[in-house]
PDB file of N, CA and C in Angstrom:
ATOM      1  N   UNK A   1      22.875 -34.298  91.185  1.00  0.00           N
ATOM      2  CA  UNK A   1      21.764 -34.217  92.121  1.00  0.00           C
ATOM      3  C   UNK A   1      20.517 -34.798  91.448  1.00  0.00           C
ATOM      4  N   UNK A   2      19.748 -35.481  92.092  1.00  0.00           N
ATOM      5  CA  UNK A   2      18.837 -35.770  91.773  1.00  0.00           C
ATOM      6  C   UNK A   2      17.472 -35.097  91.511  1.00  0.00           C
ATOM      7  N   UNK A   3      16.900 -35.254  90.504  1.00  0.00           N
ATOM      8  CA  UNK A   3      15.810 -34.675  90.185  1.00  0.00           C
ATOM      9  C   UNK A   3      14.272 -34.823  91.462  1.00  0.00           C
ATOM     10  N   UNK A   4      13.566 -33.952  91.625  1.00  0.00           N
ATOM     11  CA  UNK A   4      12.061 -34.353  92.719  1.00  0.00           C
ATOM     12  C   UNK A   4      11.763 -35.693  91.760  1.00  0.00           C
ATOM     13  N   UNK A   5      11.511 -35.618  90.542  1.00  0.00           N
ATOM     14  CA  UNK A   5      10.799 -36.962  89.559  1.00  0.00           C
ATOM     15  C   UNK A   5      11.503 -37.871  89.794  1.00  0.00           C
ATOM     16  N   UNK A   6      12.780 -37.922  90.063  1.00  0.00           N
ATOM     17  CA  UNK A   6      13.576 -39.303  90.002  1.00  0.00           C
ATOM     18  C   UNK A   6      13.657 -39.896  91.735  1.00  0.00           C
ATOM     19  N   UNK A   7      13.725 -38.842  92.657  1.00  0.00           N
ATOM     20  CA  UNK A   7      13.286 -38.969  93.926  1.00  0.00           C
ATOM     21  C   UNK A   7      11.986 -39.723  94.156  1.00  0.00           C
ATOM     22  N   UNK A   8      10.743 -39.133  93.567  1.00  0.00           N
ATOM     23  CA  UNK A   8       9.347 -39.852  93.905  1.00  0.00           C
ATOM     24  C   UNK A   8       9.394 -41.146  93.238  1.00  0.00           C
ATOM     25  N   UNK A   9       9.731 -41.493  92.403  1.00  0.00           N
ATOM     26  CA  UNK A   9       9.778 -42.686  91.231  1.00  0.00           C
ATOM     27  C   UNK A   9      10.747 -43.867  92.008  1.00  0.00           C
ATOM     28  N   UNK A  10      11.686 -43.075  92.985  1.00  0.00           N
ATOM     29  CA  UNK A  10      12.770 -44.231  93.767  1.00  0.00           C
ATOM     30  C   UNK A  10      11.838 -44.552  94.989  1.00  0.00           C
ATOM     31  N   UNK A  11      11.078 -43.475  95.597  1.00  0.00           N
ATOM     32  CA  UNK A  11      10.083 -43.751  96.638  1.00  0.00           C
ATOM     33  C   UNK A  11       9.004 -44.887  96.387  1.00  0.00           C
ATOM     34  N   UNK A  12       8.367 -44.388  95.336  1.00  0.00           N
ATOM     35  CA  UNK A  12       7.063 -45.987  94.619  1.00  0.00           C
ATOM     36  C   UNK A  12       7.926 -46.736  94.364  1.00  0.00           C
ATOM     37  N   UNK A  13       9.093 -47.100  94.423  1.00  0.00           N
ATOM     38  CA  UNK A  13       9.536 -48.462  93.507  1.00  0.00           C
ATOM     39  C   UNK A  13       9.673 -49.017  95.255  1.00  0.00           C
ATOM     40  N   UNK A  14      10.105 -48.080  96.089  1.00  0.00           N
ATOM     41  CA  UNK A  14      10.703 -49.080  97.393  1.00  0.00           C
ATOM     42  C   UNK A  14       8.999 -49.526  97.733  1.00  0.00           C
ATOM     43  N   UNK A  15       8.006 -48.234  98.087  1.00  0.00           N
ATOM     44  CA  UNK A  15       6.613 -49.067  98.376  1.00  0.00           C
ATOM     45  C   UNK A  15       6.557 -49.969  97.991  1.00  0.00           C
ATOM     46  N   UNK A  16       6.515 -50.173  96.557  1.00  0.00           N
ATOM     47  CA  UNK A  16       6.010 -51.331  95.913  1.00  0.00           C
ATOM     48  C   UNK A  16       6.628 -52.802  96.470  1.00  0.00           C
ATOM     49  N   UNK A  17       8.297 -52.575  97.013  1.00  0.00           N
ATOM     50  CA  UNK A  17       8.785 -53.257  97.290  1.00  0.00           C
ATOM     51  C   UNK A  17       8.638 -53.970  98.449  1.00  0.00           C
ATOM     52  N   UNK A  18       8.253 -52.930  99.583  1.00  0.00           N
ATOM     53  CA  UNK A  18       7.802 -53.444 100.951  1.00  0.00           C
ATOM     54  C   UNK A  18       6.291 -53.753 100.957  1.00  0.00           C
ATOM     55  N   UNK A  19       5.211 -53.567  99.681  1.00  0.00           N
ATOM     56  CA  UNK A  19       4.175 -54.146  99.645  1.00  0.00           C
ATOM     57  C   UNK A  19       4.342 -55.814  99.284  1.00  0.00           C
ATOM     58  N   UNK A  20       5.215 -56.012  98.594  1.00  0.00           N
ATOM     59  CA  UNK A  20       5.549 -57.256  97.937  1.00  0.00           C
ATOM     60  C   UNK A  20       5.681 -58.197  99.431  1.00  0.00           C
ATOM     61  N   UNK A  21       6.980 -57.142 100.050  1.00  0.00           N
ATOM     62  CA  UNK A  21       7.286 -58.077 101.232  1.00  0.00           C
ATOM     63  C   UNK A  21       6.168 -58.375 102.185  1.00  0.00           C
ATOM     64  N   UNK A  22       5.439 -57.606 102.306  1.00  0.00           N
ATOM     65  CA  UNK A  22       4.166 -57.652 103.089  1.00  0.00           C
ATOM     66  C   UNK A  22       3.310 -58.753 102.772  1.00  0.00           C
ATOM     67  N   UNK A  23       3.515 -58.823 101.251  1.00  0.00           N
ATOM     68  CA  UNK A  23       2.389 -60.235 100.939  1.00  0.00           C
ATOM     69  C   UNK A  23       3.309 -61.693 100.960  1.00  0.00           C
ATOM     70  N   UNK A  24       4.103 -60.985 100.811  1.00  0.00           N
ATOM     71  CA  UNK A  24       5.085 -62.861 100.799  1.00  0.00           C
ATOM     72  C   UNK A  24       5.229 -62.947 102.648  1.00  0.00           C
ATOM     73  N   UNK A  25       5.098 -62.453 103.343  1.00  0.00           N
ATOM     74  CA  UNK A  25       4.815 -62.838 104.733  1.00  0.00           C
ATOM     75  C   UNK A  25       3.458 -63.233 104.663  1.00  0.00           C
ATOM     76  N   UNK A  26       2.720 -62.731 104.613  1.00  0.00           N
ATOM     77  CA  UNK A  26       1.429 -62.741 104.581  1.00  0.00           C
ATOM     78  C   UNK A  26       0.012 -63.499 103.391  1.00  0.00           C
ATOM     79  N   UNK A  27       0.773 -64.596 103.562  1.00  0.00           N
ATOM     80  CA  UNK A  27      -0.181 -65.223 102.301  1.00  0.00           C
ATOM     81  C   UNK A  27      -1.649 -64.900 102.197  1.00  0.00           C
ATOM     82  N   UNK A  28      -2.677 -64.347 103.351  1.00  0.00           N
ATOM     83  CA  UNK A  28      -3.766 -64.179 102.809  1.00  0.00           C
ATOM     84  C   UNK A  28      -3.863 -62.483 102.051  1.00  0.00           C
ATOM     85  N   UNK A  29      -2.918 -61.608 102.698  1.00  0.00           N
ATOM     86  CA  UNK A  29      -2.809 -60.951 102.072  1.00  0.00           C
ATOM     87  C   UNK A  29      -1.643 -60.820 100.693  1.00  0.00           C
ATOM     88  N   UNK A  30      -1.597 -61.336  99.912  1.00  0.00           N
ATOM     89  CA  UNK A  30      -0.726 -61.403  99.057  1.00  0.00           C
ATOM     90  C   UNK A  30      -1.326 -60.917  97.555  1.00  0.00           C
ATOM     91  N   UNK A  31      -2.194 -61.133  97.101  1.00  0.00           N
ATOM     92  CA  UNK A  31      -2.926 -60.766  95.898  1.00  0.00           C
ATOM     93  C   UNK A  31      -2.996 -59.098  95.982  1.00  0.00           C
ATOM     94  N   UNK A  32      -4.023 -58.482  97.267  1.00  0.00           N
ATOM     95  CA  UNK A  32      -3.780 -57.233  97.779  1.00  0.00           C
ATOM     96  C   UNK A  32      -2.413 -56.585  97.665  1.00  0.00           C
ATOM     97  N   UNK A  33      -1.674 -56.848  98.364  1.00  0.00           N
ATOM     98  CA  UNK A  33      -0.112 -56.062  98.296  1.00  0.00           C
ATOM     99  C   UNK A  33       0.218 -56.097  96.864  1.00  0.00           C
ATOM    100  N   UNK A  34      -0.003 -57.389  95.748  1.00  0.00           N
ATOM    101  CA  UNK A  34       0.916 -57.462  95.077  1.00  0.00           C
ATOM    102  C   UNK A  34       0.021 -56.226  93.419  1.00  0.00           C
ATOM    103  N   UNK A  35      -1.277 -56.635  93.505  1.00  0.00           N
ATOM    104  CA  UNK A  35      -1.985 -55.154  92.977  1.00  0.00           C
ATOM    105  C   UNK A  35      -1.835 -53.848  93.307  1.00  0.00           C
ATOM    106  N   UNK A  36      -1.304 -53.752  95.116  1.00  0.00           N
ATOM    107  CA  UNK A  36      -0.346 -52.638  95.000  1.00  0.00           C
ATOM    108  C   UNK A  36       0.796 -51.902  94.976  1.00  0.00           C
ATOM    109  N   UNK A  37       1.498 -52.778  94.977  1.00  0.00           N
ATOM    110  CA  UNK A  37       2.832 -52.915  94.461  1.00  0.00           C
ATOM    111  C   UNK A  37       2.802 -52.355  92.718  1.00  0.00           C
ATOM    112  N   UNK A  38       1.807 -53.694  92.217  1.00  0.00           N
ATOM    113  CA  UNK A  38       1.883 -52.961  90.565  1.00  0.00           C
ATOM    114  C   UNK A  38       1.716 -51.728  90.275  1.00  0.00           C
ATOM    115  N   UNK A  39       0.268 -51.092  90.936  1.00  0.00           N
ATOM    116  CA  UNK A  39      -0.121 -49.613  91.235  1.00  0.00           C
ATOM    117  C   UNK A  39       1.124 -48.579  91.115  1.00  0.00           C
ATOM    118  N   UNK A  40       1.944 -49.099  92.362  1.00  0.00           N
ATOM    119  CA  UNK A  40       3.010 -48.235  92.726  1.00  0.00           C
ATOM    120  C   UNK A  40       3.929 -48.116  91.696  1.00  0.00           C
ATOM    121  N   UNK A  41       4.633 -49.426  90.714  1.00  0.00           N
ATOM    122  CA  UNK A  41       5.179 -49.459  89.438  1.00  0.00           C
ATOM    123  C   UNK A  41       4.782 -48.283  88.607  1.00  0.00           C
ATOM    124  N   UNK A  42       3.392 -48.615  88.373  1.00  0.00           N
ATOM    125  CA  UNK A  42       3.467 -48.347  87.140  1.00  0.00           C
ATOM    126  C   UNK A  42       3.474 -46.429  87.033  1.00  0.00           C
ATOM    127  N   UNK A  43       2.781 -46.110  88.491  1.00  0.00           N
ATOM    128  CA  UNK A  43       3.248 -45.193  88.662  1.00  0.00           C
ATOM    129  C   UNK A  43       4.699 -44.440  88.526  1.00  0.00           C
ATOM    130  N   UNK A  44       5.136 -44.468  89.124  1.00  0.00           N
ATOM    131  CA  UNK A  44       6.979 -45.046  88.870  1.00  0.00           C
ATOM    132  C   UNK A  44       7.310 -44.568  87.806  1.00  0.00           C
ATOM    133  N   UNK A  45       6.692 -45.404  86.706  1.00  0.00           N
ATOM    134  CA  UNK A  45       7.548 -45.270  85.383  1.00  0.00           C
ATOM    135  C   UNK A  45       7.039 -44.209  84.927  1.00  0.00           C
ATOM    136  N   UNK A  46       5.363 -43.972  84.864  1.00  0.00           N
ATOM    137  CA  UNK A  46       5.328 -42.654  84.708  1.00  0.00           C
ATOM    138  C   UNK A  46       5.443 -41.009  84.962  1.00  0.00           C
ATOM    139  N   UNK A  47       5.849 -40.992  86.257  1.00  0.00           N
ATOM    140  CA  UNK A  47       6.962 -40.389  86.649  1.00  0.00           C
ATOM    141  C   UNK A  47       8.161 -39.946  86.071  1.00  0.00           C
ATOM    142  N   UNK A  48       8.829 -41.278  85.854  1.00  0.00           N
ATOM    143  CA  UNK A  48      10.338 -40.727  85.090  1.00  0.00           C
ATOM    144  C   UNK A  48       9.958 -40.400  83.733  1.00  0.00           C
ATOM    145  N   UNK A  49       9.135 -41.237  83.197  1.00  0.00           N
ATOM    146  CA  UNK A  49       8.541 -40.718  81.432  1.00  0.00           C
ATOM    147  C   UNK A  49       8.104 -39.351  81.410  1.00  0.00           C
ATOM    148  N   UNK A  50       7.296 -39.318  81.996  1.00  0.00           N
ATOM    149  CA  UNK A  50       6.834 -37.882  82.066  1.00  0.00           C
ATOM    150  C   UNK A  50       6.058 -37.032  83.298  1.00  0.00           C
ATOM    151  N   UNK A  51       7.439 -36.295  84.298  1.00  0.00           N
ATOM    152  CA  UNK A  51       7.101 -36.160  84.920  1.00  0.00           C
ATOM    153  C   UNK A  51       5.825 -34.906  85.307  1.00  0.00           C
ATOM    154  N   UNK A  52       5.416 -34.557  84.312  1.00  0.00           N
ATOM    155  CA  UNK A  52       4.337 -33.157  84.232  1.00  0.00           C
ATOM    156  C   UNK A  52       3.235 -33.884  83.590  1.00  0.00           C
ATOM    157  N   UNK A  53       3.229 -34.976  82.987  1.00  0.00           N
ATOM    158  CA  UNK A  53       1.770 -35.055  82.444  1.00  0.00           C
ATOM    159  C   UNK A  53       0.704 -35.331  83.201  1.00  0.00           C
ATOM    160  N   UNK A  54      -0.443 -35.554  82.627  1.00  0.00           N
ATOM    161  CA  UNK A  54      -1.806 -35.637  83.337  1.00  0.00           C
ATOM    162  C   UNK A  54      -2.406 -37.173  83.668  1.00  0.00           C
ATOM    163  N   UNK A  55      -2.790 -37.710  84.446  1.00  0.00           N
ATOM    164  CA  UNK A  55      -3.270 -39.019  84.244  1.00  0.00           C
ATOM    165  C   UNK A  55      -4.589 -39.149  84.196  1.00  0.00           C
ATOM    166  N   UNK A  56      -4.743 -40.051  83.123  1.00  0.00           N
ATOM    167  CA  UNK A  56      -6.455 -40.198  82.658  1.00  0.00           C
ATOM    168  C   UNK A  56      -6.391 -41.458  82.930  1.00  0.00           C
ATOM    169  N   UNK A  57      -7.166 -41.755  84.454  1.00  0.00           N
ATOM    170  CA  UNK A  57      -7.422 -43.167  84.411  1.00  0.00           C
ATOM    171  C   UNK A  57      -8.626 -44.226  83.708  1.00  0.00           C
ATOM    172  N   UNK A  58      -9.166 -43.629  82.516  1.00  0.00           N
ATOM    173  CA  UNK A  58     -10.312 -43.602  82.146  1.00  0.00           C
ATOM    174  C   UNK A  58      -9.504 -44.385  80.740  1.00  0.00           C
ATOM    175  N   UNK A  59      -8.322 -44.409  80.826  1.00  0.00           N
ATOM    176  CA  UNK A  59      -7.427 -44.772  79.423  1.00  0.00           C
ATOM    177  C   UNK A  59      -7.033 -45.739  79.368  1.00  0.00           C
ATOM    178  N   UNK A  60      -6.513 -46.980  79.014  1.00  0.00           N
ATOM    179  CA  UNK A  60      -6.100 -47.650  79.043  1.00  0.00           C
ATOM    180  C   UNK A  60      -4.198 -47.740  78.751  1.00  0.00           C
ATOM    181  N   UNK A  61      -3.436 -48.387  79.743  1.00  0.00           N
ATOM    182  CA  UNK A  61      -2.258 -47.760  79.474  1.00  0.00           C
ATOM    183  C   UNK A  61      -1.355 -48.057  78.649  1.00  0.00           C
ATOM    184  N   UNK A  62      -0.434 -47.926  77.966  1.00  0.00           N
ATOM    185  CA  UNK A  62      -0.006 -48.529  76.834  1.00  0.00           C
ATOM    186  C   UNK A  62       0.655 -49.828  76.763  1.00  0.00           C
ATOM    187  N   UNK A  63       0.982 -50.312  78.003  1.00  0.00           N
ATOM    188  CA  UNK A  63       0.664 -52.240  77.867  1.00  0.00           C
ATOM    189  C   UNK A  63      -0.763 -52.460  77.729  1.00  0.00           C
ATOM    190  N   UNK A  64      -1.943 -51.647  77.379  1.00  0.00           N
ATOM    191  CA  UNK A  64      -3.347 -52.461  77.486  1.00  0.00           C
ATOM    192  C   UNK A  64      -3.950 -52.702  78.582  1.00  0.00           C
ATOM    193  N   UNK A  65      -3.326 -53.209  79.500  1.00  0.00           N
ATOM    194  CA  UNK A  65      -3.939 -53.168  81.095  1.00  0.00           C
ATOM    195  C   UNK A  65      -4.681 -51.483  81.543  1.00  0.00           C
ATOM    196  N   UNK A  66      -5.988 -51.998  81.507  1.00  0.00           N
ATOM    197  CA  UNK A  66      -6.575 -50.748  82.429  1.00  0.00           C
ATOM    198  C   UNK A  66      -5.971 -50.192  84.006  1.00  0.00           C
ATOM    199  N   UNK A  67      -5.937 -48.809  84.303  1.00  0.00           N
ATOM    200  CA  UNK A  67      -5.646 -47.952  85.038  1.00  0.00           C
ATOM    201  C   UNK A  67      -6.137 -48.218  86.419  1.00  0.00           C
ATOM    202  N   UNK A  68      -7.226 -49.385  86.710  1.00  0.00           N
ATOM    203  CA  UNK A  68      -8.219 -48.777  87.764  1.00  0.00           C
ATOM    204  C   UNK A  68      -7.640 -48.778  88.782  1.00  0.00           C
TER     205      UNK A  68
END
Protein backbone atom coordinates (compact mmCIF):
# COMPACT_ATOMS: atom_id res chain seq x y z
CA UNK A 1 0.00 0.00 0.00
CA UNK A 2 1.03 3.11 -0.61
CA UNK A 3 2.22 5.63 1.65
CA UNK A 4 -0.08 9.53 1.91
CA UNK A 5 3.87 10.88 0.96
CA UNK A 6 4.21 8.71 -1.96
CA UNK A 7 0.47 9.41 -2.98
CA UNK A 8 0.98 13.41 -2.86
CA UNK A 9 4.50 13.23 -4.58
CA UNK A 10 2.60 10.94 -7.57
CA UNK A 11 -0.13 13.82 -7.53
CA UNK A 12 2.71 16.95 -8.14
CA UNK A 13 4.56 14.90 -10.56
CA UNK A 14 1.13 14.38 -12.77
CA UNK A 15 0.40 18.47 -12.16
CA UNK A 16 3.55 19.20 -13.20
CA UNK A 17 2.87 17.06 -16.07
CA UNK A 18 -0.41 18.51 -17.31
CA UNK A 19 1.22 22.01 -16.64
CA UNK A 20 3.90 21.08 -19.18
CA UNK A 21 1.08 19.98 -21.49
CA UNK A 22 -0.67 23.16 -21.04
CA UNK A 23 2.37 25.13 -22.21
CA UNK A 24 3.36 23.01 -25.16
CA UNK A 25 -0.28 23.77 -26.47
CA UNK A 26 -0.03 27.02 -25.54
CA UNK A 27 3.08 28.79 -26.61
CA UNK A 28 2.37 32.13 -25.01
CA UNK A 29 1.81 30.46 -22.05
CA UNK A 30 4.68 28.15 -21.88
CA UNK A 31 7.47 29.77 -19.67
CA UNK A 32 4.44 30.13 -16.94
CA UNK A 33 3.37 26.39 -16.91
CA UNK A 34 6.83 25.27 -17.28
CA UNK A 35 8.04 27.36 -13.77
CA UNK A 36 5.16 25.52 -12.59
CA UNK A 37 5.62 22.42 -13.38
CA UNK A 38 9.29 22.86 -11.83
CA UNK A 39 7.51 24.23 -8.57
CA UNK A 40 5.48 21.10 -8.57
CA UNK A 41 8.89 18.82 -9.02
CA UNK A 42 10.68 19.97 -6.80
CA UNK A 43 8.10 19.75 -4.43
CA UNK A 44 7.69 16.12 -5.24
CA UNK A 45 10.98 15.17 -4.34
CA UNK A 46 10.73 16.72 -1.21
CA UNK A 47 8.01 14.93 -0.23
CA UNK A 48 9.44 11.52 -0.76
CA UNK A 49 12.90 12.80 0.95
CA UNK A 50 11.33 13.98 3.70
CA UNK A 51 8.03 13.73 4.18
CA UNK A 52 7.67 15.73 7.79
CA UNK A 53 10.15 18.38 7.30
CA UNK A 54 9.69 22.08 7.28
CA UNK A 55 10.17 24.30 4.24
CA UNK A 56 12.22 27.43 4.47
CA UNK A 57 11.75 29.18 1.38
CA UNK A 58 14.13 31.79 2.46
CA UNK A 59 16.97 28.88 1.69
CA UNK A 60 18.34 28.12 -1.09
CA UNK A 61 17.81 24.46 -2.23
CA UNK A 62 20.45 22.09 -2.52
CA UNK A 63 20.85 22.31 -6.40
CA UNK A 64 21.45 26.20 -5.54
CA UNK A 65 18.40 27.37 -7.32
CA UNK A 66 16.37 29.62 -4.98
CA UNK A 67 12.87 28.49 -3.59
CA UNK A 68 10.76 31.50 -4.70
Amino acid sequence: MATNAEIAARLLRDAAGFFRSVGEQNPPLKDHMDHNAQAFEVIAERVEVDPTGEANFSQPSEGGASQK
